[in-house]
Protein backbone atom coordinates (compact mmCIF):
# COMPACT_ATOMS: atom_id res chain seq x y z
CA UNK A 1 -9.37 -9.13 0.70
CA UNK A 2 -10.95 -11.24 -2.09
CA UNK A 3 -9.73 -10.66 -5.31
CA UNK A 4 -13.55 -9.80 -6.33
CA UNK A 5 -13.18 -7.10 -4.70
CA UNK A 6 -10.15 -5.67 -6.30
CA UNK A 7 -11.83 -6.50 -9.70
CA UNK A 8 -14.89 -4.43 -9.04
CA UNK A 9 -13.30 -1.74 -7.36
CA UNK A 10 -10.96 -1.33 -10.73
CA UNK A 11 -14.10 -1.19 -12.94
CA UNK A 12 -15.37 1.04 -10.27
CA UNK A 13 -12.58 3.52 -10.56
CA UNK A 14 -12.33 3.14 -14.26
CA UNK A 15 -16.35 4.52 -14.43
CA UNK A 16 -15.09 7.62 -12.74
CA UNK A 17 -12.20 8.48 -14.86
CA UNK A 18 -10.17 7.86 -11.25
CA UNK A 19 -6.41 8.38 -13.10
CA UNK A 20 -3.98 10.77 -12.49
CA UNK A 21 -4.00 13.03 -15.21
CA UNK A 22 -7.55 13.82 -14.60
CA UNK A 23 -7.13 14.37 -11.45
CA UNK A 24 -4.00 16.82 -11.98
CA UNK A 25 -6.48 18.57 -14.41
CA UNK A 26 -9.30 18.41 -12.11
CA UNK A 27 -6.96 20.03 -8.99
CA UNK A 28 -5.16 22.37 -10.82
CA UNK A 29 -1.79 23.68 -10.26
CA UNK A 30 -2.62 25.81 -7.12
CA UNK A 31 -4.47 22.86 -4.94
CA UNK A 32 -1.40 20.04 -6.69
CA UNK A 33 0.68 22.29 -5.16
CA UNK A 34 -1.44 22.74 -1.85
CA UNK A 35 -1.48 18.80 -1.41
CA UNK A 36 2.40 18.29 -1.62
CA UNK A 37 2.43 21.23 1.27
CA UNK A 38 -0.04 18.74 3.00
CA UNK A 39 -2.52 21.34 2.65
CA UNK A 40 -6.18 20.28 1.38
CA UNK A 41 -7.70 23.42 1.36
CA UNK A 42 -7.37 24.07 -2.21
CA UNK A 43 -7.88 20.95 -3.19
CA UNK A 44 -11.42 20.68 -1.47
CA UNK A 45 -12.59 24.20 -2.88
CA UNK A 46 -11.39 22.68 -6.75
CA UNK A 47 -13.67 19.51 -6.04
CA UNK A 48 -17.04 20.75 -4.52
CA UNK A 49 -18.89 20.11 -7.94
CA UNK A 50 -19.93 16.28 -7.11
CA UNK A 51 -18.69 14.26 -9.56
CA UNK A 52 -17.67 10.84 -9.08
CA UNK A 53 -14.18 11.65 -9.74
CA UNK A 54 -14.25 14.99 -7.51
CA UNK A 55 -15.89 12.82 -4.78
CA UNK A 56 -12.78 9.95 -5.13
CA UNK A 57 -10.45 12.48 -5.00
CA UNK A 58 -12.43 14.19 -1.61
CA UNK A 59 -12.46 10.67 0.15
CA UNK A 60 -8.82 9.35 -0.73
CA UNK A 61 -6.26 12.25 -1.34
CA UNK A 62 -7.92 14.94 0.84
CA UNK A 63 -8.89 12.98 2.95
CA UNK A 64 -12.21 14.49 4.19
CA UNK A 65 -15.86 13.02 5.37
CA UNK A 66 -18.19 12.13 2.59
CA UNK A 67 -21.68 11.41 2.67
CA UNK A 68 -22.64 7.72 2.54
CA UNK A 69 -24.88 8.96 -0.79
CA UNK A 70 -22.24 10.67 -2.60
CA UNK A 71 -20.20 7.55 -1.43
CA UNK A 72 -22.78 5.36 -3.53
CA UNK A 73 -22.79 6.95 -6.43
CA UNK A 74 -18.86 7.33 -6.71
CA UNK A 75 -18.13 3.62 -5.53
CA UNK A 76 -22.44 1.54 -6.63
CA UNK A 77 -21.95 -1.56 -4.73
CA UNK A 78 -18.65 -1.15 -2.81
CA UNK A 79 -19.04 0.54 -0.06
CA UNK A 80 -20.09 -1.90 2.42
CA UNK A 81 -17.64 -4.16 1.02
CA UNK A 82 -14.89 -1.90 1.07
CA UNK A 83 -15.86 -1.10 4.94
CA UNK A 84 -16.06 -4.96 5.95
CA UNK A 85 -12.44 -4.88 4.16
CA UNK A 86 -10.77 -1.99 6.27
CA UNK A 87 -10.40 0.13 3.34
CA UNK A 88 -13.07 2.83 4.58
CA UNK A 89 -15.12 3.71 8.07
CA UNK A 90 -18.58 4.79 8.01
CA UNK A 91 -20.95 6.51 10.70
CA UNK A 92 -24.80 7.84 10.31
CA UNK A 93 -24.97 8.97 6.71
CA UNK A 94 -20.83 9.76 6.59
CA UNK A 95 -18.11 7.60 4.70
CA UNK A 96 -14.50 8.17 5.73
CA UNK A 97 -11.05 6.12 4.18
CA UNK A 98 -9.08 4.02 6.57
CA UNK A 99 -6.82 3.32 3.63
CA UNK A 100 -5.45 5.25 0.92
CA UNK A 101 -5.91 4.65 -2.80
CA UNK A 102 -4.88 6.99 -5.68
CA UNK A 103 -4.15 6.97 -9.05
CA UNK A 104 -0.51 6.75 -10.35
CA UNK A 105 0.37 7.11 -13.66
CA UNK A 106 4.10 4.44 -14.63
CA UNK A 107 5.60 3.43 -17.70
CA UNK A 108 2.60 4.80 -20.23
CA UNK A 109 0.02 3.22 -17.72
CA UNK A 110 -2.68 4.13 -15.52
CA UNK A 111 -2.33 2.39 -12.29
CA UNK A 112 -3.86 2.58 -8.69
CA UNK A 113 -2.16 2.50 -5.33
CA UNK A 114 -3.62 1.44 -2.13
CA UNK A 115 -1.58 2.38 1.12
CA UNK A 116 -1.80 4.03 4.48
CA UNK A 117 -2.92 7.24 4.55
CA UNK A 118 -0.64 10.16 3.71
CA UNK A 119 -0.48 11.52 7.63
CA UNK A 120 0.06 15.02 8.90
CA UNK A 121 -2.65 17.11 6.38
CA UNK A 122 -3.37 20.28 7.56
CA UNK A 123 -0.75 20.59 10.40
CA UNK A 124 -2.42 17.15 12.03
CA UNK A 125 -0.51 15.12 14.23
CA UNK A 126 1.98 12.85 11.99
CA UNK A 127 2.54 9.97 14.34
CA UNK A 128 2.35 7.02 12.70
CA UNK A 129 2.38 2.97 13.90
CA UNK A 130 5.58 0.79 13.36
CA UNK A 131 3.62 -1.45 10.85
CA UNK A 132 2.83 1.66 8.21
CA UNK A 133 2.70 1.05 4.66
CA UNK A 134 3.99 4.18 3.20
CA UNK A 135 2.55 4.88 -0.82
CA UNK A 136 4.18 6.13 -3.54
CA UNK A 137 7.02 8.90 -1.94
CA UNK A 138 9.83 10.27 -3.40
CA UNK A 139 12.21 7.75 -2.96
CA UNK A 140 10.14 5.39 -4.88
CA UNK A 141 9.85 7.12 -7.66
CA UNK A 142 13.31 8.03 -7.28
CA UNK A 143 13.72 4.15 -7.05
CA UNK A 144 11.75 3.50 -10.49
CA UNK A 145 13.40 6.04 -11.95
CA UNK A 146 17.04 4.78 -12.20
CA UNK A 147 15.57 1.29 -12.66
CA UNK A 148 16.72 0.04 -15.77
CA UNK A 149 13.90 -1.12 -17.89
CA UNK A 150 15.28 -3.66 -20.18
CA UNK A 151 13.22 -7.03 -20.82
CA UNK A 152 14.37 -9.31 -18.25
CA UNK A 153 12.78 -13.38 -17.32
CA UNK A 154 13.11 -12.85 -13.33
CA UNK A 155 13.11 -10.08 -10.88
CA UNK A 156 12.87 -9.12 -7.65
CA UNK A 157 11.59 -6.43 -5.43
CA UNK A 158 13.17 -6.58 -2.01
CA UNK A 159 11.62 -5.08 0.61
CA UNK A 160 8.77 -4.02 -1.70
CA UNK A 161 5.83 -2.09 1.09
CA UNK A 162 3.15 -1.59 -0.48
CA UNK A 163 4.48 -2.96 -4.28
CA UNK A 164 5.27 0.13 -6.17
CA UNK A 165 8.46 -1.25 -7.56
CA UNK A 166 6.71 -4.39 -8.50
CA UNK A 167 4.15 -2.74 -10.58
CA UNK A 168 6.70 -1.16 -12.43
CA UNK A 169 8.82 -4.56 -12.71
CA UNK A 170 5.33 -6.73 -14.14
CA UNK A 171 5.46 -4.11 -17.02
CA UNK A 172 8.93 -5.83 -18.34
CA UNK A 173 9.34 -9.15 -15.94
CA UNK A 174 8.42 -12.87 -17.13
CA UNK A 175 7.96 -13.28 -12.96
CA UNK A 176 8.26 -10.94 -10.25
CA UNK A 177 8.93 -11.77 -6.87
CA UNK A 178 7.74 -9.34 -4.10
CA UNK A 179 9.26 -9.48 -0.28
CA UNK A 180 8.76 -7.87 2.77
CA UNK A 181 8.04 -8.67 6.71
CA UNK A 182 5.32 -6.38 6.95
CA UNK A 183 1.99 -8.29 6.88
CA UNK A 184 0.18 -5.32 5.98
CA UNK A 185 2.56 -4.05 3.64
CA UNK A 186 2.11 -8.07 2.01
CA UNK A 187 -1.51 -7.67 2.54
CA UNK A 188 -1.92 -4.23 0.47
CA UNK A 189 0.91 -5.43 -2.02
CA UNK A 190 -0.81 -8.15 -3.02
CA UNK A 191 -4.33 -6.57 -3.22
CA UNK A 192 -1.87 -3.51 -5.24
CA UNK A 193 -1.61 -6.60 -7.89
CA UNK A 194 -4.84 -7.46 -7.68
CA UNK A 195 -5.98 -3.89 -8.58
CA UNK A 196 -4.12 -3.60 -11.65
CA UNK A 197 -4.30 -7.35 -13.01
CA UNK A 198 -0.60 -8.12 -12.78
CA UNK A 199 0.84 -11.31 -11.33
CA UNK A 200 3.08 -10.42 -8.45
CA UNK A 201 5.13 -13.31 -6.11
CA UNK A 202 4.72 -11.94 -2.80
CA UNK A 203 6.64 -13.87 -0.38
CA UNK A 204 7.07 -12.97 3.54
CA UNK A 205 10.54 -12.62 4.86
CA UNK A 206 13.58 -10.60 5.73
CA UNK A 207 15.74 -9.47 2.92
CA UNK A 208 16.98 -12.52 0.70
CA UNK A 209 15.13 -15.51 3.43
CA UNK A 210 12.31 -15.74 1.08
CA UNK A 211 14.75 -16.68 -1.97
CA UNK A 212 17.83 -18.35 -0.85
CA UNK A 213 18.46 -20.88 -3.30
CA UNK A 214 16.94 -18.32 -6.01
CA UNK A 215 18.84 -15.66 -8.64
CA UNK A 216 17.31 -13.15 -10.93
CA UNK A 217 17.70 -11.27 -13.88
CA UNK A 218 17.20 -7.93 -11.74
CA UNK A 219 16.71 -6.85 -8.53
CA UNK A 220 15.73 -3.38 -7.20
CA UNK A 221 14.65 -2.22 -3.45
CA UNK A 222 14.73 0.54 -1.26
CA UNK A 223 15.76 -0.64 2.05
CA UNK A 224 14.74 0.70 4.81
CA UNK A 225 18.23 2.55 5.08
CA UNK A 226 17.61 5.05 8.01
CA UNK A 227 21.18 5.46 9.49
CA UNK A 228 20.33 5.49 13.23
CA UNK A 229 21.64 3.88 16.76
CA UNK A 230 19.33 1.24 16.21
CA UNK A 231 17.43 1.45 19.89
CA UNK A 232 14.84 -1.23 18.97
CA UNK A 233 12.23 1.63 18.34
CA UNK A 234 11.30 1.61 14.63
CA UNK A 235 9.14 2.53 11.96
CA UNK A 236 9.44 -0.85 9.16
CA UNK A 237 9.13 0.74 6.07
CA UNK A 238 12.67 3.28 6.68
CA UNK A 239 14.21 1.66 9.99
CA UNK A 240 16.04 -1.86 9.39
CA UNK A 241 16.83 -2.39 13.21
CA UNK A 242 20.18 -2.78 12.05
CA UNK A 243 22.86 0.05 13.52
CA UNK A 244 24.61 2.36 10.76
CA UNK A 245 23.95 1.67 7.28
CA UNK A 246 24.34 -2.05 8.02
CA UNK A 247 21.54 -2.76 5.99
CA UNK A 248 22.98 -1.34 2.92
CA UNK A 249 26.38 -3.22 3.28
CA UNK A 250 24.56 -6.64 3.95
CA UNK A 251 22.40 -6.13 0.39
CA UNK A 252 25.32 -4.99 -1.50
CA UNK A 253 27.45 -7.81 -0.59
CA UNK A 254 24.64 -10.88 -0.43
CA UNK A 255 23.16 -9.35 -4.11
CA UNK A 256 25.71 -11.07 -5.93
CA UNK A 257 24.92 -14.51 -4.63
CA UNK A 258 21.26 -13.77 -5.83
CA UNK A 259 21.92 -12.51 -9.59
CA UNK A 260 22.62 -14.37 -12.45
CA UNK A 261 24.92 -13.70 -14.96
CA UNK A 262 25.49 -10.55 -16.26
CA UNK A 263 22.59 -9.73 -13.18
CA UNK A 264 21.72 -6.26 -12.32
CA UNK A 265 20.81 -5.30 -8.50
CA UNK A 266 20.21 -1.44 -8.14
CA UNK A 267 19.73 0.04 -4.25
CA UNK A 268 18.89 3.14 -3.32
CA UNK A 269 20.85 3.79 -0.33
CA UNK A 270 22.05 6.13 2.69
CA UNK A 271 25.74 5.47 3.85
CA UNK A 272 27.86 6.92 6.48
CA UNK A 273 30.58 9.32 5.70
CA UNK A 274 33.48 8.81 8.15
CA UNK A 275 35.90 11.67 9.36
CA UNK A 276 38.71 9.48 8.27
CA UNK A 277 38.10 7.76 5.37
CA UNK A 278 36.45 8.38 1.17
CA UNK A 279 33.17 7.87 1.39
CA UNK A 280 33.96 5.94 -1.63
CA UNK A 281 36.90 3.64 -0.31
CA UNK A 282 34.20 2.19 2.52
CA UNK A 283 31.02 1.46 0.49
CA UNK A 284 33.60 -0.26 -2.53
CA UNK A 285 34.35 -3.03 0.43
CA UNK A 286 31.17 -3.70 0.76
CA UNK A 287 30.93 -4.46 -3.40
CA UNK A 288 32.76 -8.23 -4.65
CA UNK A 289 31.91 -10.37 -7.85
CA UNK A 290 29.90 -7.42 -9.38
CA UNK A 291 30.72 -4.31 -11.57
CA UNK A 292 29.54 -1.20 -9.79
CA UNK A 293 28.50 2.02 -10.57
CA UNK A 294 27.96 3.95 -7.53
CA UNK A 295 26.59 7.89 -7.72
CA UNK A 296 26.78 10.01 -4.58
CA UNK A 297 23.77 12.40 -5.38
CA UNK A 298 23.53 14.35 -2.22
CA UNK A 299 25.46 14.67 1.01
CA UNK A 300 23.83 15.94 4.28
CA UNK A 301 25.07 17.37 7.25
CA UNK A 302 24.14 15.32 10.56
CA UNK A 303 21.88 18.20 11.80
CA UNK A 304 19.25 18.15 8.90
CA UNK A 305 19.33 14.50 8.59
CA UNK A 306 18.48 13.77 12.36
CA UNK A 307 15.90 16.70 11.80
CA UNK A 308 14.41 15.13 8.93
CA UNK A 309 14.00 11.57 10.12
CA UNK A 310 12.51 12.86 13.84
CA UNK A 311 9.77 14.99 11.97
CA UNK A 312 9.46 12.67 9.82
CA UNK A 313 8.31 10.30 12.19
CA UNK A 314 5.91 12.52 13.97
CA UNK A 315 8.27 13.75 16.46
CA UNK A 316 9.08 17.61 15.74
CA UNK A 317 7.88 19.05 19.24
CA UNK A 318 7.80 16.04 21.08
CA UNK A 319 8.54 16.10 25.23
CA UNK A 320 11.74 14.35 24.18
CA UNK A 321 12.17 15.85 21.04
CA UNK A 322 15.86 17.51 22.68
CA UNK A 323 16.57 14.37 24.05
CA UNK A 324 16.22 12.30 21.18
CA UNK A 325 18.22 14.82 19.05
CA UNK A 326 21.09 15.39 20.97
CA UNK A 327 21.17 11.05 21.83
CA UNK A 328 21.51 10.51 17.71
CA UNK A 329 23.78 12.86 17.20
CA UNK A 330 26.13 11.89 19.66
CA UNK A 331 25.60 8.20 18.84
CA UNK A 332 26.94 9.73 15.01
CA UNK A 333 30.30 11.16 17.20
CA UNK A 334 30.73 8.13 18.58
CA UNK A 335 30.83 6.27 15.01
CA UNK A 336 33.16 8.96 13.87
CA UNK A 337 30.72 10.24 11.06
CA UNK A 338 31.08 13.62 9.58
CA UNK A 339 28.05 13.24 7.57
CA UNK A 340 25.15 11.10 5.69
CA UNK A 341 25.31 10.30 1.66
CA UNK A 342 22.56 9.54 -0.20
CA UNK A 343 22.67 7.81 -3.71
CA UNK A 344 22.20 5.26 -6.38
CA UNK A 345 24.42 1.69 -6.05
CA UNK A 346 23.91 -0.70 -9.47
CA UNK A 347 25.81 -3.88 -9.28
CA UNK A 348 26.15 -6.12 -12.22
CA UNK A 349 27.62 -9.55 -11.07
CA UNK A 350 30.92 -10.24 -13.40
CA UNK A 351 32.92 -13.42 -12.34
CA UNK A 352 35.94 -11.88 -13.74
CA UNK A 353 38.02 -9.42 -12.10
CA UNK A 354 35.21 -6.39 -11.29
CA UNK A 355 35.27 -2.85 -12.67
CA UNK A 356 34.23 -0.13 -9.81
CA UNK A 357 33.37 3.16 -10.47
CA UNK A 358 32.29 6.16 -7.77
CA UNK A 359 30.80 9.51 -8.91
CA UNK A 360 30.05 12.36 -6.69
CA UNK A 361 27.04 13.79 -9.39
CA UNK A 362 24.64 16.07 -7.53
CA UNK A 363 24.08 18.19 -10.75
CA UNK A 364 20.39 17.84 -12.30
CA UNK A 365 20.28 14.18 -14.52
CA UNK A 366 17.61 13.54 -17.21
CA UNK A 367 14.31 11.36 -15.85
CA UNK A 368 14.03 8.65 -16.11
CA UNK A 369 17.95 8.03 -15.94
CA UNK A 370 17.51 4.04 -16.28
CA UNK A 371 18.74 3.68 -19.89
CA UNK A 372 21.66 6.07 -19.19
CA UNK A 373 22.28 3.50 -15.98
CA UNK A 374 22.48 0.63 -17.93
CA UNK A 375 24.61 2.27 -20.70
CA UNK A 376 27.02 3.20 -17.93
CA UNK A 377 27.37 -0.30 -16.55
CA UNK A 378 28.34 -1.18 -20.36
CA UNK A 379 31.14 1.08 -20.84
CA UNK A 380 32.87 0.27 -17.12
CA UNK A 381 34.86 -2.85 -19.14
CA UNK A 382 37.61 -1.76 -20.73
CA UNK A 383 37.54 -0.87 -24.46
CA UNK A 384 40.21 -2.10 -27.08
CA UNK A 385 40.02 1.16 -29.52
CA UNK A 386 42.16 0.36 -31.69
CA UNK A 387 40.41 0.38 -35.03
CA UNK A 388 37.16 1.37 -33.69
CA UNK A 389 34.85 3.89 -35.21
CA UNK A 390 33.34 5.79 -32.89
CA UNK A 391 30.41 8.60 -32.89
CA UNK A 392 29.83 11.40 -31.11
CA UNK A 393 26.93 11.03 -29.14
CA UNK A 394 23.97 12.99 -31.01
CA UNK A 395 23.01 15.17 -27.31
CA UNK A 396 26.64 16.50 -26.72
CA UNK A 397 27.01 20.16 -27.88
CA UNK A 398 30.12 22.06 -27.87
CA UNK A 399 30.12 25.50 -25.76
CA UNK A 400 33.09 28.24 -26.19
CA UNK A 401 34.30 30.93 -23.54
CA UNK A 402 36.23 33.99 -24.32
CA UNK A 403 36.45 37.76 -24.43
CA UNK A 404 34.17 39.36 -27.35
CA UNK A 405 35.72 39.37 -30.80
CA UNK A 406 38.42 36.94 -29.64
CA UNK A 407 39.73 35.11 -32.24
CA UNK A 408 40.14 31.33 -30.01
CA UNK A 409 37.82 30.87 -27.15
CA UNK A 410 39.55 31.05 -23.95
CA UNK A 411 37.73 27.49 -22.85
CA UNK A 412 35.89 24.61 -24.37
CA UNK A 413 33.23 22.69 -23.03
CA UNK A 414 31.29 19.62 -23.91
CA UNK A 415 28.17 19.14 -22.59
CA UNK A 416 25.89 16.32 -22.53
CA UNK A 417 22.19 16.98 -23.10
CA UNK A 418 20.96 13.95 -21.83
CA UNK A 419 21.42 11.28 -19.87
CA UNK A 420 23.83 11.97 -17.00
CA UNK A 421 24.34 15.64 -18.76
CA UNK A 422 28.11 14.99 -17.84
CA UNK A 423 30.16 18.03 -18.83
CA UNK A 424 34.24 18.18 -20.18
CA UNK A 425 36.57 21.13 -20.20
CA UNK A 426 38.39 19.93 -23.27
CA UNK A 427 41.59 21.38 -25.35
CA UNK A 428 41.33 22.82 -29.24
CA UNK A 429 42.87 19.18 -30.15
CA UNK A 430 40.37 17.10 -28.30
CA UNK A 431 37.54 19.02 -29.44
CA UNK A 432 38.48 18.73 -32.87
CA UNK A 433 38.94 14.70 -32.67
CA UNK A 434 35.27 14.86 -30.40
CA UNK A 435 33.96 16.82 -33.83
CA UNK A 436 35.87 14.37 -36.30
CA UNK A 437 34.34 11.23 -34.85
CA UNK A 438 31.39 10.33 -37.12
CA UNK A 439 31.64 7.16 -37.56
CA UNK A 440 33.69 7.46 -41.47
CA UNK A 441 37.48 7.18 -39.48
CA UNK A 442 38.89 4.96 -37.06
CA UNK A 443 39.99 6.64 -33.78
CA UNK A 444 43.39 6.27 -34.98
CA UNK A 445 42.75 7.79 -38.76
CA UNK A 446 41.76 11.13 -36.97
CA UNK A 447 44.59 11.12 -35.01
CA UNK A 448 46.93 10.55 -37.50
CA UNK A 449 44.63 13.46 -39.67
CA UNK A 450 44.94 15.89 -36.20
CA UNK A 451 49.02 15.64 -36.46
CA UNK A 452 49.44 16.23 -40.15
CA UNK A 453 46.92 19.33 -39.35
CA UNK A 454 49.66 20.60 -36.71
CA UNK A 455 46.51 20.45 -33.81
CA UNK A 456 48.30 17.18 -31.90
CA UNK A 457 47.61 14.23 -30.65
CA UNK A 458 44.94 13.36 -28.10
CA UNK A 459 46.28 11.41 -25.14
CA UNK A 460 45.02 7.73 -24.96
CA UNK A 461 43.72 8.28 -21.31
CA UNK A 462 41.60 11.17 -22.68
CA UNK A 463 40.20 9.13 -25.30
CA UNK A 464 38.96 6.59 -22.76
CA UNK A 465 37.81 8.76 -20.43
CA UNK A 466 35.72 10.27 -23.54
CA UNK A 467 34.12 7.29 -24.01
CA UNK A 468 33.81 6.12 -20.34
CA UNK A 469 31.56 9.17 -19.86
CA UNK A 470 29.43 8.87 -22.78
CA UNK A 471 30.87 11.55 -25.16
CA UNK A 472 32.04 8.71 -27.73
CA UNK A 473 29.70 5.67 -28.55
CA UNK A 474 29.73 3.05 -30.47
CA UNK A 475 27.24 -0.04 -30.26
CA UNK A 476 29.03 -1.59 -27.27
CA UNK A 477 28.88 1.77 -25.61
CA UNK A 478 25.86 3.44 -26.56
């Protein structure tokens, strides 16, 4: 692909208004929510007026036959090109895509994503090759979404398909460094860059063999972390090869040889849960020279997540189907797992002695959570209060239980508004030093003022673990 090509194809889809919130308003509700059922029904009765925009959105997200004329007037000058490029397939008088490209709207921009195409619409087969280049899916915007967006002069995207991550990362990156051992998934990365005039460092290679004598400012990837047996069989973009959750353990402990101080490396991850052991105890051995903040967000039983992975890959009804099944699940009995857990992992590299931290938080978080990430890594070092002024943090709101007419609630809670929307039972005492702390007193003022008042002293412990969740900031914290 010649970068020409991705020049004129952006000015091409700029003409048609190609982005996504016209296409949201040109779809509607009913045929958005039609197309994330992998139905296009809806979709092509919303877009039969013959636009340019109606006719993009025909050819690339619904995937259905165009004719070569409407196909001229929606892409003047491209379509032979983009033919001769492997992007689209035409017969007598009909235009079809070979390769997906849709509009995707990141950070306040309007961006474009070329990929393979989304498989399985309208109950067709789902089978897809091992080389697939999978587009914008809900692990990478769950990805971009805990990636924490502060101005950094290096970062890398490991494992990057077709370069989602690193679109995001050009937006707030000096230089960006791409990876992958895909060809195709370089070859569509790099045109991905092309299309949206960023400058992208897209390097073949397994995991950190592209940059071994490199370190960044931030690094961010979502490995192909499919826990399976590993039978040599895989799909690249969610199989590593690798047995277990290998792959995860072998990023989380080479990251910190690959950041540079005060680095950030942030993995979305699968890990096993062992009959025998925290889930918590085995993935902190895989975590030295870093800080770590590591959120379980969901766990899933070994039935759904064998199910998941076997339709995913086009295999729901298969001859072997059975077979297949019952093999990964007793390859799971064997490795004495209990069950998969899926999650966020953010190292920060510390050469002093590291601070871990393990959450099981499958409650609803604020989007994007990146900010609230980054604040969390702050407040893992211990904090010297004495003498501090702290604030309550402006989101947290105070919530009271009890029987009508009661004169003291039966409970208090603190609740978090934003952020990780962390919530605190807390006593009369600590909610009054919570409700004191506006920046005026030092922590040790109001708790002098609480035991003159008769309420009592807060604990110390409480007081950290206050501002170790967020409740109490001050500019270290915040």
């Amino acid at each position: 692909m010649r970068e020409a090509l991705a020049d004129d194809l952006r000015a091409a889809l700029q003409a048609a208004d190609f982005t996504h919130d016209r296409v949201v308003e040109v779809l509607g509700t009913t045929a958005q929510a039609g197309l994330a059922r992998n139905e296009t029904t809806p979709g092509l009765r919303a877009t039969r007026g013959g636009s340019r925009l109606e006719t993009l959105i025909r050819l690339w997200l619904l995937q259905t036959v165009i004719t070569r004329e409407a196909a001229d007037l929606a892409l003047p000058g491209l379509v032979d090109r983009l033919v001769n490029a492997g992007f689209l397939i035409q017969s007598v008088g009909e235009v079809a895509a070979r390769i997906d490209i849709r509009p995707y709207a990141a950070d306040d921009l309007d961006l474009w994503v070329a990929s393979d195409l989304t498989p399985g619409l309208d109950g067709a087969p789902n089978l897809v090759s091992p080389d697939f280049v999978l587009g914008v899916s809900s692990a990478s915007t769950s990805l971009a979404q805990m990636t924490i967006r502060d101005q950094v002069g290096t970062a890398l995207d490991l494992g990057t398909g077709c370069g989602v991550q690193s679109l995001h990362l050009a937006a707030h990156a000096q230089h960006v460094v791409a990876t992958d051992v895909n060809p195709r998934a370089l070859r569509l990365a790099r045109f991905n860059a092309q299309l949206n005039e960023v400058d992208i460092d897209v390097r073949d290679g397994s995991y950190f063999e592209p940059v071994v004598d490199e370190a960044f400012d931030l690094i961010v990837t979502n490995p192909p972390f499919v826990i399976s047996p590993a039978t040599g069989e895989r799909l690249v973009y969610r199989d590593s090869g690798l047995p277990g959750d290998r792959v995860v353990e072998h990023i989380v402990s080479a990251s910190p040889a690959h950041l540079n101080p005060g680095g950030i490396a942030q993995v979305l991850a699968n890990w096993m849960i062992l009959k025998d052991r925290p889930w918590a105890e085995r993935v902190g051995e895989w975590v030295s020279g870093c800080d770590a903040f590591v959120v379980q967000r969901e766990v899933v039983d070994l039935p759904t997540y064998v199910e998941l992975w076997l339709k995913d890959a086009g295999l729901h009804g298969a001859p072997d189907y059975h077979d297949r099944y019952d093999t990964w699940l007793s390859w799971f009995d064997d490795q004495g797992v209990e069950a998969v857990g899926f999650g966020w992992i953010n190292l920060r590299r510390n050469d002093t002695e590291p601070t871990l931290r393990f959450d099981d938080w499958p409650y609803e978080v604020e989007q994007p959570i990146g900010a609230e990430l980054a604040a969390q890594l702050r407040r893992l070092r211990p904090v010297d209060l004495t003498g501090q002024r702290l604030t309550t943090r402006s989101d947290v709101l105070q919530e009271t239980i009890g029987p009508v007419g009661a004169e003291d609630p039966s409970q208090i809670v603190i609740r978090q508004q934003r952020g990780m929307r962390r919530a605190r039972q807390v006593s009369t005492a600590e909610a009054a030093l919570v409700g004191a702390c506006d920046g005026d007193l030092s922590i040790d003022q109001i708790q002098s003022a609480l035991e003159d008042l008769g309420v009592g002293r807060v604990a110390d412990e409480v007081v950290d673990a206050l501002v170790a969740d967020g409740f109490l900031v001050n500019e270290e914290t915040s």
